[in-house]
PDB file of N, CA and C in Angstrom:
ATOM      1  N   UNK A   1      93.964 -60.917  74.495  1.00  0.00           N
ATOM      2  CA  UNK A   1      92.965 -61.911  74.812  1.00  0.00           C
ATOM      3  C   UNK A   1      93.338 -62.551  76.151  1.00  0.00           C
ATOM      4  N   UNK A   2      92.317 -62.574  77.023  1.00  0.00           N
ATOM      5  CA  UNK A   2      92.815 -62.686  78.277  1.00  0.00           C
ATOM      6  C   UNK A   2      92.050 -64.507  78.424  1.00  0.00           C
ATOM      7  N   UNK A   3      92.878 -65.623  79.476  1.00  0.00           N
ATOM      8  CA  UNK A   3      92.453 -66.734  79.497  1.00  0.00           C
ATOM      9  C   UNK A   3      91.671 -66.608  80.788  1.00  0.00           C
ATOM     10  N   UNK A   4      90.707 -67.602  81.057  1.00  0.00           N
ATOM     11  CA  UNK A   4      89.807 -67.447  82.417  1.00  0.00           C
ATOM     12  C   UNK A   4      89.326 -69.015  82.679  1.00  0.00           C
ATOM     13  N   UNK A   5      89.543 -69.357  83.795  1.00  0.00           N
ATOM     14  CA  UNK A   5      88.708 -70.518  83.788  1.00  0.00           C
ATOM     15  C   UNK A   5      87.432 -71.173  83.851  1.00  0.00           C
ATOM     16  N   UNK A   6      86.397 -72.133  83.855  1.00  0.00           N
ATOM     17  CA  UNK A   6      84.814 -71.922  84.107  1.00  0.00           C
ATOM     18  C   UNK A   6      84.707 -71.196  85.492  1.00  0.00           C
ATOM     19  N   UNK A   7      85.297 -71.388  86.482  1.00  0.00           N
ATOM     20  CA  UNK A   7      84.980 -71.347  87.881  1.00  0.00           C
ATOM     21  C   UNK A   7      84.828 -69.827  87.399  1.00  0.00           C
ATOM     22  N   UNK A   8      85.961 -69.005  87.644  1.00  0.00           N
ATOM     23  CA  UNK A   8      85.375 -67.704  87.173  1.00  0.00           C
ATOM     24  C   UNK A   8      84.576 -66.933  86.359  1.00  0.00           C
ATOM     25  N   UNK A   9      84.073 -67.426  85.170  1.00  0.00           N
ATOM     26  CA  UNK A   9      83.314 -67.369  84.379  1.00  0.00           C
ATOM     27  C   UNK A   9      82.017 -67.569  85.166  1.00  0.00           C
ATOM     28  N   UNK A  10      81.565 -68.678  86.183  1.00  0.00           N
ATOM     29  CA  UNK A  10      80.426 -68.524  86.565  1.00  0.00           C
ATOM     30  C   UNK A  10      80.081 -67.817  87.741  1.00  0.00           C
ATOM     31  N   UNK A  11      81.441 -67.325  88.400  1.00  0.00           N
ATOM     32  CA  UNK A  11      81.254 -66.590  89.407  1.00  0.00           C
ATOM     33  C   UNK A  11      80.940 -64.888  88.826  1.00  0.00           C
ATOM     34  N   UNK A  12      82.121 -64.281  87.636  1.00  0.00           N
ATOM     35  CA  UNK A  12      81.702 -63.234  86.910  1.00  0.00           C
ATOM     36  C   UNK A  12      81.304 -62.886  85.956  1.00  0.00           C
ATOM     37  N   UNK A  13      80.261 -63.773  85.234  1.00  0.00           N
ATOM     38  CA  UNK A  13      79.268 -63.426  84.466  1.00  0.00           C
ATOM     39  C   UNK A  13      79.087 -62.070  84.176  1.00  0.00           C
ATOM     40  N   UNK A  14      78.439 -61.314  85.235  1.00  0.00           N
ATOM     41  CA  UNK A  14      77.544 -60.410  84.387  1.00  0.00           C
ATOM     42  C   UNK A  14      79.182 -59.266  83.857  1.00  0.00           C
ATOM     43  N   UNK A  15      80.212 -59.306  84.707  1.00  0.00           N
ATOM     44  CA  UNK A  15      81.200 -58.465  84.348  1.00  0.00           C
ATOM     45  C   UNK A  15      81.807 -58.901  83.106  1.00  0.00           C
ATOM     46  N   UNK A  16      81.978 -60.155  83.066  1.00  0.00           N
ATOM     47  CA  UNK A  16      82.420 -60.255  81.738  1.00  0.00           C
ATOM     48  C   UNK A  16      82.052 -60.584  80.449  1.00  0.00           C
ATOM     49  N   UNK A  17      80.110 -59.931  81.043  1.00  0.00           N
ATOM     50  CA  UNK A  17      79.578 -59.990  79.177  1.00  0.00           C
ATOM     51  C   UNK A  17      79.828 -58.611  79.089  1.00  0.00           C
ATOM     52  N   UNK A  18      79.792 -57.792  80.293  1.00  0.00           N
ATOM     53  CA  UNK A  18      79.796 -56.002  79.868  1.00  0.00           C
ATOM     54  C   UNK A  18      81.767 -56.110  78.764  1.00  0.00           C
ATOM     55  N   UNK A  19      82.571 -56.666  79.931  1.00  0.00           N
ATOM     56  CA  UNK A  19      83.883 -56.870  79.019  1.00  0.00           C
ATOM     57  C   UNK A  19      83.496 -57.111  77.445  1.00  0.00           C
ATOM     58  N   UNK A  20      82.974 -57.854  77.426  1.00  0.00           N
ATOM     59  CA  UNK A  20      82.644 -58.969  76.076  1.00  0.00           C
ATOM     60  C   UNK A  20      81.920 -57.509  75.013  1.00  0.00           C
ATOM     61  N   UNK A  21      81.059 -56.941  75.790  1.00  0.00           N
ATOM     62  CA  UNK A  21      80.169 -56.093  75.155  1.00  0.00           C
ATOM     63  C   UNK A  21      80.822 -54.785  74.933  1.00  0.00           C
ATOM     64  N   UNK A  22      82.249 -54.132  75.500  1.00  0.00           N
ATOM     65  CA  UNK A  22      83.007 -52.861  74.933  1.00  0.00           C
ATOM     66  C   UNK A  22      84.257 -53.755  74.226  1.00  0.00           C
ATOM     67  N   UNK A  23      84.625 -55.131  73.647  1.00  0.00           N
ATOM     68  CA  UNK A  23      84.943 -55.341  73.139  1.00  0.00           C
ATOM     69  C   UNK A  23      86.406 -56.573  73.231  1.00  0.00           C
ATOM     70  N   UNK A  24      86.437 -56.462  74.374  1.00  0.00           N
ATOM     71  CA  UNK A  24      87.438 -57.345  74.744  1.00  0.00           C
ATOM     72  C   UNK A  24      86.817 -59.189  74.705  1.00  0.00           C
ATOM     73  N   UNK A  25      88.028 -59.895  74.290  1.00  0.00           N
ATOM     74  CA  UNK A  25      87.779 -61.292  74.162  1.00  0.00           C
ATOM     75  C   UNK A  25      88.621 -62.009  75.185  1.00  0.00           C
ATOM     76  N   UNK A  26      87.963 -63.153  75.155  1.00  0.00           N
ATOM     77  CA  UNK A  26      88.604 -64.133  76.400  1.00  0.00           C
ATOM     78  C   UNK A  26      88.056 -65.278  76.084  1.00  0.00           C
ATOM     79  N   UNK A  27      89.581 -66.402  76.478  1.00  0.00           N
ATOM     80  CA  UNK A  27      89.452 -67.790  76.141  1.00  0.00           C
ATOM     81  C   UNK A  27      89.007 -68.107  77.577  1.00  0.00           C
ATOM     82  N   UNK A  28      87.871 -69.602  77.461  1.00  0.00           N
ATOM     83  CA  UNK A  28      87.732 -70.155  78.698  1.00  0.00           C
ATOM     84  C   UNK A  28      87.710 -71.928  78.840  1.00  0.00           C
ATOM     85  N   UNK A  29      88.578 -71.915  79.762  1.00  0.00           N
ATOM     86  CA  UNK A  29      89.395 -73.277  80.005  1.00  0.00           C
ATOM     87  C   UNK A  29      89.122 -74.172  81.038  1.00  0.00           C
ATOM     88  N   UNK A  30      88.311 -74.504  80.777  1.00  0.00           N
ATOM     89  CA  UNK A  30      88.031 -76.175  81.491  1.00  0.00           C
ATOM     90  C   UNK A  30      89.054 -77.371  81.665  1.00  0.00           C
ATOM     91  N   UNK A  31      88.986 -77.892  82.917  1.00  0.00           N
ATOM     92  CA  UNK A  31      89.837 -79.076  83.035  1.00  0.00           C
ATOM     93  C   UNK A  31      91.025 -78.850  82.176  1.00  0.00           C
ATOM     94  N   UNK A  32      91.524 -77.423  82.093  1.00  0.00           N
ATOM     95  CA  UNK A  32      92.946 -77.683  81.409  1.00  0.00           C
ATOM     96  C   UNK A  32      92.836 -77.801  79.853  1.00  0.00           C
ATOM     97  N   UNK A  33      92.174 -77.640  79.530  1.00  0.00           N
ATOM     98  CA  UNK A  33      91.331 -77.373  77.732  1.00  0.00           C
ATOM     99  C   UNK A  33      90.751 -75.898  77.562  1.00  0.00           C
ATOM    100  N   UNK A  34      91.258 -75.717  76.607  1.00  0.00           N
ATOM    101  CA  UNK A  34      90.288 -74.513  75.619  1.00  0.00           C
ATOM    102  C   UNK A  34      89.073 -75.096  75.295  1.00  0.00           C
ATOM    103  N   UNK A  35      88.186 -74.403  76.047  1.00  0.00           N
ATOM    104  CA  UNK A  35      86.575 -74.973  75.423  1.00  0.00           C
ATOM    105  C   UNK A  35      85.585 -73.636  74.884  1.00  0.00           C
ATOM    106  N   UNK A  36      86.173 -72.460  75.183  1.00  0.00           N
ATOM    107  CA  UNK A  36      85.298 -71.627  74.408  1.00  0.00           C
ATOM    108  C   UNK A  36      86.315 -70.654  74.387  1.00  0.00           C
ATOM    109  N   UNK A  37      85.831 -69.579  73.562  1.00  0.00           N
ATOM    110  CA  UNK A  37      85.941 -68.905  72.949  1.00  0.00           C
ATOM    111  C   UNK A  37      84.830 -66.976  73.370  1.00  0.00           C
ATOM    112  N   UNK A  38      84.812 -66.604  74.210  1.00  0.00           N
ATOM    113  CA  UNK A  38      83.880 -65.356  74.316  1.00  0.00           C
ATOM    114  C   UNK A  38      84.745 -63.951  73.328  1.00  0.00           C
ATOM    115  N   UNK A  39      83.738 -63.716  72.369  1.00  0.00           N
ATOM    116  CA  UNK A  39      83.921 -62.492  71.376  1.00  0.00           C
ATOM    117  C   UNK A  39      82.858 -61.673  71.372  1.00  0.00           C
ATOM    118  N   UNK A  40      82.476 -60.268  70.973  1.00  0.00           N
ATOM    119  CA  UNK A  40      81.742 -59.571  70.903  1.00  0.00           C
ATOM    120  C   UNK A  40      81.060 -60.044  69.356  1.00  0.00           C
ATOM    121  N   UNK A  41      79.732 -60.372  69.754  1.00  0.00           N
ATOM    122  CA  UNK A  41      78.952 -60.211  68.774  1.00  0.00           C
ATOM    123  C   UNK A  41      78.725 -59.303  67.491  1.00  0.00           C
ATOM    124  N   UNK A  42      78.777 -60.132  65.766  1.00  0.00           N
ATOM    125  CA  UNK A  42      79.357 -59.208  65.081  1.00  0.00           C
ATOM    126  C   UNK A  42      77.919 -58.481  64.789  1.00  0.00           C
ATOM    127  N   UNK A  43      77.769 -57.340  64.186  1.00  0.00           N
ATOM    128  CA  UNK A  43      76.999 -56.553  63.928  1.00  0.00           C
ATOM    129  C   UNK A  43      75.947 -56.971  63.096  1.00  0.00           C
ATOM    130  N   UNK A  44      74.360 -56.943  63.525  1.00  0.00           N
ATOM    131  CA  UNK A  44      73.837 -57.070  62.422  1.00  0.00           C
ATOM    132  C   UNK A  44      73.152 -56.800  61.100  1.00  0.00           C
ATOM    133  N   UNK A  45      73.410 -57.512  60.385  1.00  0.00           N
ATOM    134  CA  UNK A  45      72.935 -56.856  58.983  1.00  0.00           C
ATOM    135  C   UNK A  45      71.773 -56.100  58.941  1.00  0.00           C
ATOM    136  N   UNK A  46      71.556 -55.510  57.927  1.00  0.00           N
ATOM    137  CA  UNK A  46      70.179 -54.850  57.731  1.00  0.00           C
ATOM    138  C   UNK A  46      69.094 -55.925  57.870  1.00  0.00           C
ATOM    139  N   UNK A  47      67.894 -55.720  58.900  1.00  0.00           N
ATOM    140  CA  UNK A  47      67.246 -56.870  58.365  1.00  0.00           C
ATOM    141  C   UNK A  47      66.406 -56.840  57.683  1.00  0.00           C
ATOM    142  N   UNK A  48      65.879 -58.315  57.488  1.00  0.00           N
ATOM    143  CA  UNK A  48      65.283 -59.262  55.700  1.00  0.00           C
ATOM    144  C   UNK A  48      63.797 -58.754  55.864  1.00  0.00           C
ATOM    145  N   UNK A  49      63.309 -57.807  54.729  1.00  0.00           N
ATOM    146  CA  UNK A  49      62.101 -57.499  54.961  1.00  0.00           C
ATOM    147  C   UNK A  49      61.164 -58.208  53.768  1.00  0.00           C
ATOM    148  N   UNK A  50      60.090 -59.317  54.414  1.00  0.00           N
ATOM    149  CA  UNK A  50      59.821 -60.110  53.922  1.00  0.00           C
ATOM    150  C   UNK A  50      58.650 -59.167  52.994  1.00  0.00           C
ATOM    151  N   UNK A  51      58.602 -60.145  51.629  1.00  0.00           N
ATOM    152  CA  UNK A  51      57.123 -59.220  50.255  1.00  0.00           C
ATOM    153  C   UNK A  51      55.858 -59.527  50.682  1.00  0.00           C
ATOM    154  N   UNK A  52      55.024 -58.753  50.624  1.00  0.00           N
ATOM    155  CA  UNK A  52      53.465 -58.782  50.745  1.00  0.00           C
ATOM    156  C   UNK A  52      52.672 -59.729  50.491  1.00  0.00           C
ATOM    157  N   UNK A  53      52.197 -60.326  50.957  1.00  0.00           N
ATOM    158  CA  UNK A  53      51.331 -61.512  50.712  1.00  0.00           C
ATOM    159  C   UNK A  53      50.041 -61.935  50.884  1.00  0.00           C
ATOM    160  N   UNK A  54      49.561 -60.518  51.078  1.00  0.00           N
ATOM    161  CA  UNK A  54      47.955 -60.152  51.415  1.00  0.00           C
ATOM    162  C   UNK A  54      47.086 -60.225  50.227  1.00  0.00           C
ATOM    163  N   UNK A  55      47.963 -60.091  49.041  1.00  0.00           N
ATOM    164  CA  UNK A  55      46.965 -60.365  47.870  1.00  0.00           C
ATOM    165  C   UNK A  55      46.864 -61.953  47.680  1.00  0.00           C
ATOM    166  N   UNK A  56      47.863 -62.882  47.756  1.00  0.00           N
ATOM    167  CA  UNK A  56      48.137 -63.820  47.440  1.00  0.00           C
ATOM    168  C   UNK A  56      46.902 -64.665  48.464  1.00  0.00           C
ATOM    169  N   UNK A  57      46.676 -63.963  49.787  1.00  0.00           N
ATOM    170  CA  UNK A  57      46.227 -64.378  51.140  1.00  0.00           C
ATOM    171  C   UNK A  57      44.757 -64.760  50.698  1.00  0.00           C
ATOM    172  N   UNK A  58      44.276 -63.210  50.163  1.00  0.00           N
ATOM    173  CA  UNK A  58      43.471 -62.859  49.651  1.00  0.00           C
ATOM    174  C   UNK A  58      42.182 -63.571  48.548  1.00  0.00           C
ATOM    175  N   UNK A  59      43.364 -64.109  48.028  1.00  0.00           N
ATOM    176  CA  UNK A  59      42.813 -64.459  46.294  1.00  0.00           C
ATOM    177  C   UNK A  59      42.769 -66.636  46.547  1.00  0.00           C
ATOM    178  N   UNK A  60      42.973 -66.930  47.724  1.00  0.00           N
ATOM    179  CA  UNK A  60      42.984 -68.252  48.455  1.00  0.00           C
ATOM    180  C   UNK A  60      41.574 -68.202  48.673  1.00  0.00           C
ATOM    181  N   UNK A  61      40.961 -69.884  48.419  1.00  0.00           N
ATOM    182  CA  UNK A  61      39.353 -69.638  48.527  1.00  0.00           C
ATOM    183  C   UNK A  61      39.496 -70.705  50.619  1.00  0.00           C
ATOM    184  N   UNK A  62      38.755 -69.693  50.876  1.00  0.00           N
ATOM    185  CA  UNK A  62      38.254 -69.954  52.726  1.00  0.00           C
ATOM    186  C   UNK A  62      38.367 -71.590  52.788  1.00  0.00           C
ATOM    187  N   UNK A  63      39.079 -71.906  53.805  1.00  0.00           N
ATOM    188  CA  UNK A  63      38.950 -73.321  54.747  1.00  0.00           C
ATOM    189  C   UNK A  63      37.829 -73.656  54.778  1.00  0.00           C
ATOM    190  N   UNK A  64      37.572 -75.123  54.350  1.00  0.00           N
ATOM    191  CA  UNK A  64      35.946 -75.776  54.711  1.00  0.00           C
ATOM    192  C   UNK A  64      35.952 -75.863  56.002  1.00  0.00           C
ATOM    193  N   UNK A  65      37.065 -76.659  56.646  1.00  0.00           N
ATOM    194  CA  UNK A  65      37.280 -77.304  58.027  1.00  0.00           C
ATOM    195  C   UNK A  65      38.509 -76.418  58.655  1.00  0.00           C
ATOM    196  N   UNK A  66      38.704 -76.382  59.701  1.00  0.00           N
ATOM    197  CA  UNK A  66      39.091 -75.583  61.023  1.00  0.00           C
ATOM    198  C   UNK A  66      40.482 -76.662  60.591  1.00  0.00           C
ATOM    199  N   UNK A  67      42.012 -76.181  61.006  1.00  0.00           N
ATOM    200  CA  UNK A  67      43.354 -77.263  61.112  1.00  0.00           C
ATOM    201  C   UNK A  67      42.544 -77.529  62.560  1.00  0.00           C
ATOM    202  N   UNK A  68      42.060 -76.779  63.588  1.00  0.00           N
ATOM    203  CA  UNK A  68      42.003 -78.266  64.847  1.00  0.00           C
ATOM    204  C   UNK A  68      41.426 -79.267  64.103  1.00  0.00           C
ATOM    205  N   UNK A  69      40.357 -79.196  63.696  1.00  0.00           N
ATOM    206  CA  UNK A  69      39.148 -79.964  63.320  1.00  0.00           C
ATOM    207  C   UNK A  69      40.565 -81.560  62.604  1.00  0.00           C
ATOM    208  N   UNK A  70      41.072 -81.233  61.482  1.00  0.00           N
ATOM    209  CA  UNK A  70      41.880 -81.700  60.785  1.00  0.00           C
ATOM    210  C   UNK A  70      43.006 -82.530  61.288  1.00  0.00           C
ATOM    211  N   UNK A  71      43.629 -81.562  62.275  1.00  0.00           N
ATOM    212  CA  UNK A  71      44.648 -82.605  63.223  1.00  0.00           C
ATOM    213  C   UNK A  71      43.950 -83.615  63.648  1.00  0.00           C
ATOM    214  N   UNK A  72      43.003 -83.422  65.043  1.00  0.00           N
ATOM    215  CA  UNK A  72      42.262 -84.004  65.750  1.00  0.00           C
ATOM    216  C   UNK A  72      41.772 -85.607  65.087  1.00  0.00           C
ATOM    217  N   UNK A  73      41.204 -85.263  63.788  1.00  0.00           N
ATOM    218  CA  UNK A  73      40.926 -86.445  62.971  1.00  0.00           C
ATOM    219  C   UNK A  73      41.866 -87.020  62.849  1.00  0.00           C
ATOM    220  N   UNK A  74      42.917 -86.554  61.761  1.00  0.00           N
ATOM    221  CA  UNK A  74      44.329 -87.135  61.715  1.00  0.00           C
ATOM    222  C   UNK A  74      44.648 -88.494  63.092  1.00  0.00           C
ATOM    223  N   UNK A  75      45.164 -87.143  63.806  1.00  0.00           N
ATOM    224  CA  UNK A  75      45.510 -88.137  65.174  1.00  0.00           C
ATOM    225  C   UNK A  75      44.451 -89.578  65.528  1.00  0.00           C
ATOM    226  N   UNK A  76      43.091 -89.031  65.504  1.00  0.00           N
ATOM    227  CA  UNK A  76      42.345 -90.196  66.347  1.00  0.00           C
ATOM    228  C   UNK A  76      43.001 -91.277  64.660  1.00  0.00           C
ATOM    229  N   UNK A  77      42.726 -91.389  63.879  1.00  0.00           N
ATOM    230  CA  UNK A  77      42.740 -92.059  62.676  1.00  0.00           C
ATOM    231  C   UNK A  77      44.224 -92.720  63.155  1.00  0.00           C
ATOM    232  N   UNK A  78      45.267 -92.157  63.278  1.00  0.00           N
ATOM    233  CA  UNK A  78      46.323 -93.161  63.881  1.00  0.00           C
ATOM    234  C   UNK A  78      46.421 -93.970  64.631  1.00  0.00           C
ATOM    235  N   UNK A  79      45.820 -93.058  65.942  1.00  0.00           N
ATOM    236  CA  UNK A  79      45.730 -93.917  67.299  1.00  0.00           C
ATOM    237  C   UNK A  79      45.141 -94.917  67.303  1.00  0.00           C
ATOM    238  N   UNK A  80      44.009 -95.195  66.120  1.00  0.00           N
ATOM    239  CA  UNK A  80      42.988 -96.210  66.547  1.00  0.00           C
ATOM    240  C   UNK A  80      42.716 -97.181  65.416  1.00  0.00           C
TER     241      UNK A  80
END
């Protein structure tokens, strides 16, 4: 794990997300402090495949009024 300070960090950015991205980590040190931490991003999970809801959508009886229509009222009803 290699240490780096901000100054370099903002001068080599794009080199050291490619670092970051084949796997190497590095601490980065501000004013003489550990303030971060750069690691390769962990892998992600399978993703969340949400259930059908077209029947549910479906079987909902139609809006009388429009949500603008609804806000709009709302709001003036506060404001005034």
């Amino acid at each position: 794990m290699k240490t780096i300070n901000a100054r370099e960090v903002r001068e080599n950015l794009d080199s050291l997300l490619n670092a970051v991205a084949s796997g190497e980590e590095f601490v980065i040190i501000h004013c003489g402090k550990r303030v971060a931490h750069l690691t390769p991003a962990p892998a992600l999970a399978d993703p969340v495949i949400f259930p059908d809801r077209s029947a549910l959508r479906a079987s909902l009886p139609p809006a009388k009024e429009s949500v603008d229509t609804i806000i709009r009222a709302t709001r003036d009803n506060e404001r005034y």
